[in-house]
C-alpha atoms as a PDB file:
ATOM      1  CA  UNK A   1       0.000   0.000   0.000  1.00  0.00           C
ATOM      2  CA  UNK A   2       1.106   3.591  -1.264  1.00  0.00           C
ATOM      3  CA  UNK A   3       0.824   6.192   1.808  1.00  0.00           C
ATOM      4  CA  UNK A   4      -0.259   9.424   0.418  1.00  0.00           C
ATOM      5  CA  UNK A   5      -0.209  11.157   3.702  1.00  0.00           C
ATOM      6  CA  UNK A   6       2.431  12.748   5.354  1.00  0.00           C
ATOM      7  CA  UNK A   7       3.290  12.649   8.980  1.00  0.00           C
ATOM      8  CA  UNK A   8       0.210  15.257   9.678  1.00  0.00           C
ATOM      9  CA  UNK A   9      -2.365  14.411   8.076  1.00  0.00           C
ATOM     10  CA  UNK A  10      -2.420  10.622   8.548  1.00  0.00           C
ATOM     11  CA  UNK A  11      -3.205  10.926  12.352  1.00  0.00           C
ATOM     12  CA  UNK A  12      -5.505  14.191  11.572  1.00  0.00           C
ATOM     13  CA  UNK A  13      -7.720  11.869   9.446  1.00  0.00           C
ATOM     14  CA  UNK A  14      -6.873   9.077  12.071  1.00  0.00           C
ATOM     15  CA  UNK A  15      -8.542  11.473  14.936  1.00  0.00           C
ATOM     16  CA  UNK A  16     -11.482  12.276  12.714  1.00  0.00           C
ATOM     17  CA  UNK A  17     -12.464   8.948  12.143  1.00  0.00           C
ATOM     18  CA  UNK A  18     -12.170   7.764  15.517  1.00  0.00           C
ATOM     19  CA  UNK A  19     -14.690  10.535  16.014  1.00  0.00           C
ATOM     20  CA  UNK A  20     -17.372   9.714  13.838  1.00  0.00           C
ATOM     21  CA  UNK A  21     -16.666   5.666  15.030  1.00  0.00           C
ATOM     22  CA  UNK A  22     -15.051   6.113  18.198  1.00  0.00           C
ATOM     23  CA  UNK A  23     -14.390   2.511  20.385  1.00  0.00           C
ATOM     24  CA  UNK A  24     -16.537   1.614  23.075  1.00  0.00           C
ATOM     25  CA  UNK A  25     -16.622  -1.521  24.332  1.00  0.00           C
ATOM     26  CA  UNK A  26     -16.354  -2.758  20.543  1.00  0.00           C
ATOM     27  CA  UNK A  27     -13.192  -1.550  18.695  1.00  0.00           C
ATOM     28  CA  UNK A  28     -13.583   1.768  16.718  1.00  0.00           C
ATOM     29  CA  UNK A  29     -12.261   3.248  12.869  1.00  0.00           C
ATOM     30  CA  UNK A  30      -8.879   3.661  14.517  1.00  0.00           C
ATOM     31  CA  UNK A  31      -8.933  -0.041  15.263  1.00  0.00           C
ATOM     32  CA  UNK A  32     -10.095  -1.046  12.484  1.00  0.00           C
ATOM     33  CA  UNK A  33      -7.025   0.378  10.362  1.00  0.00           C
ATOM     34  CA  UNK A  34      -9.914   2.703   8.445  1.00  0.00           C
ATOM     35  CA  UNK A  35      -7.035   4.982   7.756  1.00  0.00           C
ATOM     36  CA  UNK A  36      -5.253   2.045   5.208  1.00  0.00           C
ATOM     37  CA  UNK A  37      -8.462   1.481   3.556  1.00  0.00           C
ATOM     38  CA  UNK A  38      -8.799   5.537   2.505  1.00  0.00           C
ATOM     39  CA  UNK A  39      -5.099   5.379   1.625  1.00  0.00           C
ATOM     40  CA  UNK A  40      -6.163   2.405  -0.540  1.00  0.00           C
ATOM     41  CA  UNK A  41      -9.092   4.148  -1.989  1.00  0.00           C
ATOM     42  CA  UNK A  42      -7.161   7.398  -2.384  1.00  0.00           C
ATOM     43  CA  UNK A  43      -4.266   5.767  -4.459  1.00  0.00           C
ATOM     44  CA  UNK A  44      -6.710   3.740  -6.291  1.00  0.00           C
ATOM     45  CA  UNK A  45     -10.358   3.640  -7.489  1.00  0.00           C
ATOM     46  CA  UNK A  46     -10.760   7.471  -6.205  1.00  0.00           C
ATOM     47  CA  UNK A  47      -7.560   8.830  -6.677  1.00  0.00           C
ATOM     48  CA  UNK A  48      -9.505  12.311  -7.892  1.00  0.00           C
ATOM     49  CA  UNK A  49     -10.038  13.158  -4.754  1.00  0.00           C
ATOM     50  CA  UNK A  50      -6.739  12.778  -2.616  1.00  0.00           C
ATOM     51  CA  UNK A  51      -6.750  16.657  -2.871  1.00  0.00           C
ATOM     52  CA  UNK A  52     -10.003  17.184  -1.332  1.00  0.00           C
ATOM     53  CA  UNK A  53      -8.423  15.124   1.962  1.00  0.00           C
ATOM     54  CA  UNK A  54      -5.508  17.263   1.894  1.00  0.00           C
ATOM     55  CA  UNK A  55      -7.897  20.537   1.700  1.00  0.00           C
ATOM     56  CA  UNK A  56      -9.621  18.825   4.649  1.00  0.00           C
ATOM     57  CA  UNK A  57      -6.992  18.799   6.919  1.00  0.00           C
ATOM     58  CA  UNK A  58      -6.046  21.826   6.157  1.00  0.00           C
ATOM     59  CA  UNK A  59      -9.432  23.257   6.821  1.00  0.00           C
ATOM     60  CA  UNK A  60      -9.780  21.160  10.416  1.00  0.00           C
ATOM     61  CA  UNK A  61      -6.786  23.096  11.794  1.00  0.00           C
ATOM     62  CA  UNK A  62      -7.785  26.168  10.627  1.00  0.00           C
ATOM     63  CA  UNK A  63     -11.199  25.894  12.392  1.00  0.00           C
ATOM     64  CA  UNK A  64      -8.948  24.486  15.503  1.00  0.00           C
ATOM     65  CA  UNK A  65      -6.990  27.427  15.036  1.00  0.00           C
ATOM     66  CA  UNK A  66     -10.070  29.955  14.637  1.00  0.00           C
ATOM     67  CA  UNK A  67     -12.606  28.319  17.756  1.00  0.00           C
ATOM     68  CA  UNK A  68     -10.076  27.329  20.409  1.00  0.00           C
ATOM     69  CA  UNK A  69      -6.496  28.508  19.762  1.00  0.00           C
ATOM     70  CA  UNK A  70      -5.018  25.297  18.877  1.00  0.00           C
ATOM     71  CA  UNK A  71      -2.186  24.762  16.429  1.00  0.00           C
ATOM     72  CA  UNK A  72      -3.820  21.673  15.130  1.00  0.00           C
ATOM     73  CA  UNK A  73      -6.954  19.129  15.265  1.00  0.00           C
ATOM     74  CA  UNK A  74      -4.881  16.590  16.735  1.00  0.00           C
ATOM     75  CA  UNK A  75      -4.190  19.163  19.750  1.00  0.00           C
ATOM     76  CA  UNK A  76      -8.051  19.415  20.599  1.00  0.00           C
ATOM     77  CA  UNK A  77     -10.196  16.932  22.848  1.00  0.00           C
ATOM     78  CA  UNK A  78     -12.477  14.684  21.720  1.00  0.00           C
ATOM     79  CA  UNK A  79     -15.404  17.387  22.943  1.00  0.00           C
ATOM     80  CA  UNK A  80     -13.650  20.060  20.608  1.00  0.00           C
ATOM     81  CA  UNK A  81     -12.851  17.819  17.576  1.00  0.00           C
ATOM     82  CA  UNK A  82     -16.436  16.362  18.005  1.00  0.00           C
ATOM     83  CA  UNK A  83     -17.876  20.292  17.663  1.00  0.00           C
ATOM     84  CA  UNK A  84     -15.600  20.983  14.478  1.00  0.00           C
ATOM     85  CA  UNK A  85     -17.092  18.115  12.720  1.00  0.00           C
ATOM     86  CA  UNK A  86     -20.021  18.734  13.710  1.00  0.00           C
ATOM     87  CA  UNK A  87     -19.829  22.412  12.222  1.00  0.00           C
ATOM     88  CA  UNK A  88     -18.922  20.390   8.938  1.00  0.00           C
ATOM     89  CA  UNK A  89     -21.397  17.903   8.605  1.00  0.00           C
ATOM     90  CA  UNK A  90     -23.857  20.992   9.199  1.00  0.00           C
ATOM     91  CA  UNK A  91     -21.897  22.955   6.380  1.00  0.00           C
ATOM     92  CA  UNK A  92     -22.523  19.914   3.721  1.00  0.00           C
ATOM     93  CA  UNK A  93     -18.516  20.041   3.505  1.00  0.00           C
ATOM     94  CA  UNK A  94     -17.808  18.012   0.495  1.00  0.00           C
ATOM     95  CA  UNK A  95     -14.597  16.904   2.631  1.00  0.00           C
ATOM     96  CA  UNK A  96     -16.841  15.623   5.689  1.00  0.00           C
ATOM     97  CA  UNK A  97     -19.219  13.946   3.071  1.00  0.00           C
ATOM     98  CA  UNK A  98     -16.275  12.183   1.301  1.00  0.00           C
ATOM     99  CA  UNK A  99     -14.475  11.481   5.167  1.00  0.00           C
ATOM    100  CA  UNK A 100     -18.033   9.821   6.513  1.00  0.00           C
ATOM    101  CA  UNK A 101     -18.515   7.702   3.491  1.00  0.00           C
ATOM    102  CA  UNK A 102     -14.931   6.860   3.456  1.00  0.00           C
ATOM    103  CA  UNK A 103     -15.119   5.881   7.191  1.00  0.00           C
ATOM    104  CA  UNK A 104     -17.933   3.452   6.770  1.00  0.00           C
ATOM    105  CA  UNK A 105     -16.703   2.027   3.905  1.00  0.00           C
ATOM    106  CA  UNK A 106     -13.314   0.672   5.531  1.00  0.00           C
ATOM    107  CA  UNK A 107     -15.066   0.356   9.212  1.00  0.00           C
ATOM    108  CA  UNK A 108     -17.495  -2.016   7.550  1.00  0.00           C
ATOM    109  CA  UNK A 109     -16.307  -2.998   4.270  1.00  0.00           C
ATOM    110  CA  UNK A 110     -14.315  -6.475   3.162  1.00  0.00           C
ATOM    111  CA  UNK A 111     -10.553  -6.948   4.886  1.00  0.00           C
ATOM    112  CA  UNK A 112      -9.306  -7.350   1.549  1.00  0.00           C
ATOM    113  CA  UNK A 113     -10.171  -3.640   0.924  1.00  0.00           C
ATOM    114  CA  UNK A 114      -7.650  -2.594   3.387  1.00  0.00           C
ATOM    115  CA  UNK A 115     -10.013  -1.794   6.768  1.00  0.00           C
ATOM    116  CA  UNK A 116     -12.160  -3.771   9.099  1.00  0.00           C
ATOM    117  CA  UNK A 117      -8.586  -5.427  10.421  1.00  0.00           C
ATOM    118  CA  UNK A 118      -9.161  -8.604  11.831  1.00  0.00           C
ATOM    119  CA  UNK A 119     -13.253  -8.340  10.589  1.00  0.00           C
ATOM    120  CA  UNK A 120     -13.423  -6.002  13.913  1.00  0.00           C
ATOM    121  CA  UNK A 121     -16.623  -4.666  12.955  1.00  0.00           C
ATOM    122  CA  UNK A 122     -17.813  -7.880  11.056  1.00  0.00           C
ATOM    123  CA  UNK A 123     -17.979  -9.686  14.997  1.00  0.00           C
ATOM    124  CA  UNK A 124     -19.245  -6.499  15.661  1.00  0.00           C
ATOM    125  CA  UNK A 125     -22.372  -7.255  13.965  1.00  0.00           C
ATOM    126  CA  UNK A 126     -22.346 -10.575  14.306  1.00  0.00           C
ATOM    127  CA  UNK A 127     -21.546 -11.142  10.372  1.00  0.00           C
ATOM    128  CA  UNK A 128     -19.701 -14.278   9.872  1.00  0.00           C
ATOM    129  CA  UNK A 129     -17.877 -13.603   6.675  1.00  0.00           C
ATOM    130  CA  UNK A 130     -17.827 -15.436   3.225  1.00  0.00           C
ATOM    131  CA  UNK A 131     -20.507 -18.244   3.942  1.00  0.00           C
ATOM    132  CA  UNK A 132     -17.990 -20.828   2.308  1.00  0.00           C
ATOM    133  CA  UNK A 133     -14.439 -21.910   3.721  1.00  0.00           C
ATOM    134  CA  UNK A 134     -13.288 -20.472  -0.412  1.00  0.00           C
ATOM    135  CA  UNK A 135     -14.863 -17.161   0.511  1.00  0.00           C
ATOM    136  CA  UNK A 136     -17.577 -16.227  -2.237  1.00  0.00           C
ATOM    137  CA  UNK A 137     -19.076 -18.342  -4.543  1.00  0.00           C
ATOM    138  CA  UNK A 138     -21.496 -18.952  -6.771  1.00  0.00           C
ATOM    139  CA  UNK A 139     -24.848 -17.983  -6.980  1.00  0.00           C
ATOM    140  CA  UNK A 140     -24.897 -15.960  -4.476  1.00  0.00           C
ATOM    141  CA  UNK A 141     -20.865 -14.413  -5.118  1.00  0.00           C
ATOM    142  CA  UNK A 142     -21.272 -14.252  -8.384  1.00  0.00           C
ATOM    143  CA  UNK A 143     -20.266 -11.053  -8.759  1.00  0.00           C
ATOM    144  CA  UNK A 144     -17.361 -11.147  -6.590  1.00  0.00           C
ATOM    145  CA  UNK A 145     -17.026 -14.651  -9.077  1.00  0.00           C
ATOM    146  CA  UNK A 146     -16.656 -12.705 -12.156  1.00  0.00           C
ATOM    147  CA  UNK A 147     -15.519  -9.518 -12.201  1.00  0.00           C
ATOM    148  CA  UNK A 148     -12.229  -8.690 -11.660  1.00  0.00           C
ATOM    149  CA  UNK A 149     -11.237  -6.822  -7.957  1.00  0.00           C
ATOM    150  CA  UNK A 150      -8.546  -4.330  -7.951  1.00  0.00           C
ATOM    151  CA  UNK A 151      -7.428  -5.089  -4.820  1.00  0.00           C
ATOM    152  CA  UNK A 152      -7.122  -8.811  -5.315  1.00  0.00           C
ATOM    153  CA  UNK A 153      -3.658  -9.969  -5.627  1.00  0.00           C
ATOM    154  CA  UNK A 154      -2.063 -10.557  -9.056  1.00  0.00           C
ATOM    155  CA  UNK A 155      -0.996 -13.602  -8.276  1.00  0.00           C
ATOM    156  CA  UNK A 156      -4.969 -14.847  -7.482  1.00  0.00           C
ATOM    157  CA  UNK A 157      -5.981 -13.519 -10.894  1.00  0.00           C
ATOM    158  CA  UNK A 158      -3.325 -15.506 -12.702  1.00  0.00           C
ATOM    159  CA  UNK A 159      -0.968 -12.650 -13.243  1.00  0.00           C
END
């Protein structure tokens, strides 16, 4: 896997997620290595809008900056980083749009997509997986069957 962010703005996108899916008594986005799945997605199928995330952190320590005096997100509490998204998800940010769906995506998508380590919100739910020891098959995997997944390993797909 590619990283894409730099020594910032992974754990600023790290802290937001584990806002909008903190952990509880179940583990939460920072657990469930959401932050490799976004990398994934960002280097990959939605590559167009790396920018947008790097806009985004800007724009969180600028509001950190602006409301309470911090030098960065990171810096604030969960109270204060809760309030600046918040402000966000009020605004229709196209950033906070992007960060939500990315954060449910890897929090409950397939493994193999780079999130959900160790199927953390999969037991979670109580979801047991592929329903076959091979993972997906047909009928009911066709899809995942026949068409190609960019993710999948070369060597699976005979490369």
């Amino acid at each position: 896997m590619a990283a894409i962010f730099d020594p910032h703005q992974r754990p600023t996108i790290e802290a937001a997620t584990s806002r909008i899916i903190p952990a509880d008594r179940d583990p939460g986005a920072l657990e469930a290595g959401v932050i490799d799945y976004i990398e994934n997605a960002l280097t990959g199928y939605d590559a167009e809008h790396a920018p947008l995330y790097v806009e985004g952190v800007l724009e969180l320590d600028r509001l950190a900056r602006e409301r309470f005096g911090s030098a960065a997100f990171i810096q604030l509490s969960a109270e204060q980083q809760d309030q600046i998204l918040t402000s966000l998800e009020k605004q229709r940010s196209p950033f906070f749009s992007l960060l939500l769906e990315h954060t449910m995506q890897g929090f409950y998508g397939d493994p193999r997509h780079g999130g959900n380590r160790d199927r953390a919100s999969w037991k979670m739910i109580g979801f047991p997986g592929p329903s076959r020891p091979d993972g997906y098959q047909p009928p009911l995997g066709w899809y995942d069957e026949n068409i190609p997944d960019q993710f999948e390993p070369e060597k699976k797909r005979g490369k």
